[in-house]
Protein backbone atom coordinates (compact mmCIF):
# COMPACT_ATOMS: atom_id res chain seq x y z
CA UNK A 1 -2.26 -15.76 -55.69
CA UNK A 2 -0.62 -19.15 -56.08
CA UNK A 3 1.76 -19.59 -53.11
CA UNK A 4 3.71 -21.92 -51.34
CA UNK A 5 7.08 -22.22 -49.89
CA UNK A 6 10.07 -20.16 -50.57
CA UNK A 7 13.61 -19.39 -49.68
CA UNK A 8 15.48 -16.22 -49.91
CA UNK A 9 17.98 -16.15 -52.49
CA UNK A 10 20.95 -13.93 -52.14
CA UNK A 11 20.57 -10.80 -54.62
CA UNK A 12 23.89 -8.65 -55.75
CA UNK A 13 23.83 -5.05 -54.81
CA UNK A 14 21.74 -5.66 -51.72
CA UNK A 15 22.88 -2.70 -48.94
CA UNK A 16 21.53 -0.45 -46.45
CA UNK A 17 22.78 2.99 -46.16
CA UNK A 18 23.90 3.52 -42.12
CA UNK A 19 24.40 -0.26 -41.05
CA UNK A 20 28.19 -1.57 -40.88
CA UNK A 21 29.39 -3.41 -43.31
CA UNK A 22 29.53 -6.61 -41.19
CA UNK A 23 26.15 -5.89 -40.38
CA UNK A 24 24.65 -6.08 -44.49
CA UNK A 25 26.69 -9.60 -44.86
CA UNK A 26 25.29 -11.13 -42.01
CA UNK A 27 22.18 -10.12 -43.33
CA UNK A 28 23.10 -11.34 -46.51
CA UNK A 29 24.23 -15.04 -45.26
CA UNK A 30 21.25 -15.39 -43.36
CA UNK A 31 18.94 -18.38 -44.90
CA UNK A 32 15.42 -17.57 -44.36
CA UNK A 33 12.04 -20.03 -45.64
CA UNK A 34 8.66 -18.70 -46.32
CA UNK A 35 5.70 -19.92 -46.45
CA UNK A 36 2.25 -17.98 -47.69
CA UNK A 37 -0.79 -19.62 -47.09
CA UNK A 38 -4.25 -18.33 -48.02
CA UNK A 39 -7.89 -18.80 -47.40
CA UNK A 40 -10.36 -16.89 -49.37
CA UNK A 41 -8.87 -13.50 -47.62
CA UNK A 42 -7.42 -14.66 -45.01
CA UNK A 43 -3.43 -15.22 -45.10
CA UNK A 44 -1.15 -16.92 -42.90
CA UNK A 45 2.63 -15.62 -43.47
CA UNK A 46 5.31 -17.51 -41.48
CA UNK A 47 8.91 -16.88 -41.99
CA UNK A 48 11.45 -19.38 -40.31
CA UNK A 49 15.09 -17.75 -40.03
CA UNK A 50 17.64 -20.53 -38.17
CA UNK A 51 15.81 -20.69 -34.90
CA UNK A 52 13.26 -17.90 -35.20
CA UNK A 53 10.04 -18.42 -36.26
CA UNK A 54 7.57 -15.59 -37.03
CA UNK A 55 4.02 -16.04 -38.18
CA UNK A 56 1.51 -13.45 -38.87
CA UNK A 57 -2.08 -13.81 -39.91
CA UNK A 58 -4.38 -11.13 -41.33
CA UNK A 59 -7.13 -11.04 -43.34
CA UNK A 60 -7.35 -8.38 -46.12
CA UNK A 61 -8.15 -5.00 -45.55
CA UNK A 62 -8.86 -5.38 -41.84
CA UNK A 63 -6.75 -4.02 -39.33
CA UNK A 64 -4.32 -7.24 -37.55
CA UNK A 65 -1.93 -7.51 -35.10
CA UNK A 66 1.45 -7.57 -37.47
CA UNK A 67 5.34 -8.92 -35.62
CA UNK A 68 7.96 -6.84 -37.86
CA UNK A 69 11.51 -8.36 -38.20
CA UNK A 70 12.52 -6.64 -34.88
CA UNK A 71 9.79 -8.52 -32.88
CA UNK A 72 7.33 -5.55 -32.26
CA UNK A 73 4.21 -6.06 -32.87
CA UNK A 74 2.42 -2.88 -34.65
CA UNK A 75 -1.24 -3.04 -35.65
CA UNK A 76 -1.67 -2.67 -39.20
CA UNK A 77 -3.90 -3.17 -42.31
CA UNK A 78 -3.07 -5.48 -45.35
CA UNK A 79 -4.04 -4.49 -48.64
CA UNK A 80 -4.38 -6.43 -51.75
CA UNK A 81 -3.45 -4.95 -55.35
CA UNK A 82 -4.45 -6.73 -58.29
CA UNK A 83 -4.08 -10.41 -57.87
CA UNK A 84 -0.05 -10.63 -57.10
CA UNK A 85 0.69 -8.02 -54.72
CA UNK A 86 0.50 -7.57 -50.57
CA UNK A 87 0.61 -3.87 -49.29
CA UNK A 88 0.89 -2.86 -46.30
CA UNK A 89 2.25 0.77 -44.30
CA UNK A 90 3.12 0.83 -40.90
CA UNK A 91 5.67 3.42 -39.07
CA UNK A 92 6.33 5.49 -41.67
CA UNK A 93 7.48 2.14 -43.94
CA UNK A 94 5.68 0.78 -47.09
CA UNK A 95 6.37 -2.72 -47.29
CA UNK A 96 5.29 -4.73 -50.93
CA UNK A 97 5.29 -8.21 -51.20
CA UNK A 98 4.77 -9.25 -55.03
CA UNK A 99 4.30 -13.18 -56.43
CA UNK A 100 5.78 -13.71 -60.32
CA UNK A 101 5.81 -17.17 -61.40
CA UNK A 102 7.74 -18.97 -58.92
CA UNK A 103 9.68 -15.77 -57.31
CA UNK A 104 8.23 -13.33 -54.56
CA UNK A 105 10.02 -10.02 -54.12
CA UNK A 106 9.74 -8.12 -50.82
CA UNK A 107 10.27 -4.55 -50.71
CA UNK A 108 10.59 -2.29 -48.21
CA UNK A 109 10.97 1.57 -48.23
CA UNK A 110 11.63 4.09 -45.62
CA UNK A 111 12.26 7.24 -46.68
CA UNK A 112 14.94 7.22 -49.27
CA UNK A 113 16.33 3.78 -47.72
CA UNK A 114 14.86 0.43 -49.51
CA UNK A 115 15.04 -3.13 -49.04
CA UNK A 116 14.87 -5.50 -51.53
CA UNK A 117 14.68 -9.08 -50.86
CA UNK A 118 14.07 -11.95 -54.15
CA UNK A 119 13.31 -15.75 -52.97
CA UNK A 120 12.61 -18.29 -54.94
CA UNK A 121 9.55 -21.54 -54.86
CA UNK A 122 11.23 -24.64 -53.22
């Protein structure tokens, strides 16, 4: 995988079924920067949102101690499909996080609820 540094981009038709309106836009005007590093298969994922900072570091297919965007901490396992894509499951969500060119896509599915989030090399 060739990564780097990226920063979210703001994607049309993003929603959540349940949250409040007010909710999905602040969600949506949020500015968020991340940055992949790797090391053979070892990978260092921080994500800097305003203040917040949250890095995680696992090594492929190994179990690691993973922060979700809540702050809890889970334990989880890391999988790597073909040469582009992260995989991961934890509490009943499948997240994917795929490198094209110079855009990543996050996805995350619960159920019949998904998140999608595009960002863009800086």
């Amino acid at each position: 995988m060739e990564l780097g540094c990226f920063c979210r981009c703001q994607e049309p038709g993003q929603g959540a079924a349940g949250l409040p309106e007010d909710q999905i836009q602040k969600g949506k005007d949020l500015k968020s920067v991340s940055e992949i590093v790797q090391d053979g298969k070892k990978f260092t994922v921080t994500v800097t949102t305003g203040s917040k900072v949250m890095k995680n570091q696992f090594t492929i297919g190994e179990e690691s101690e993973i922060e979700l965007l809540n702050g809890e901490k889970v334990k989880a396992v890391v999988q790597m499909e073909g040469n582009n894509k992260l995989v991961t499951q934890v509490k009943g969500m499948t997240s994917v996080t795929e490198l094209n060119g110079d855009t990543i896509t996050y996805t995350m599915t619960m159920g019949d609820l998904t998140l999608k989030r595009v960002s863009k090399r800086i």
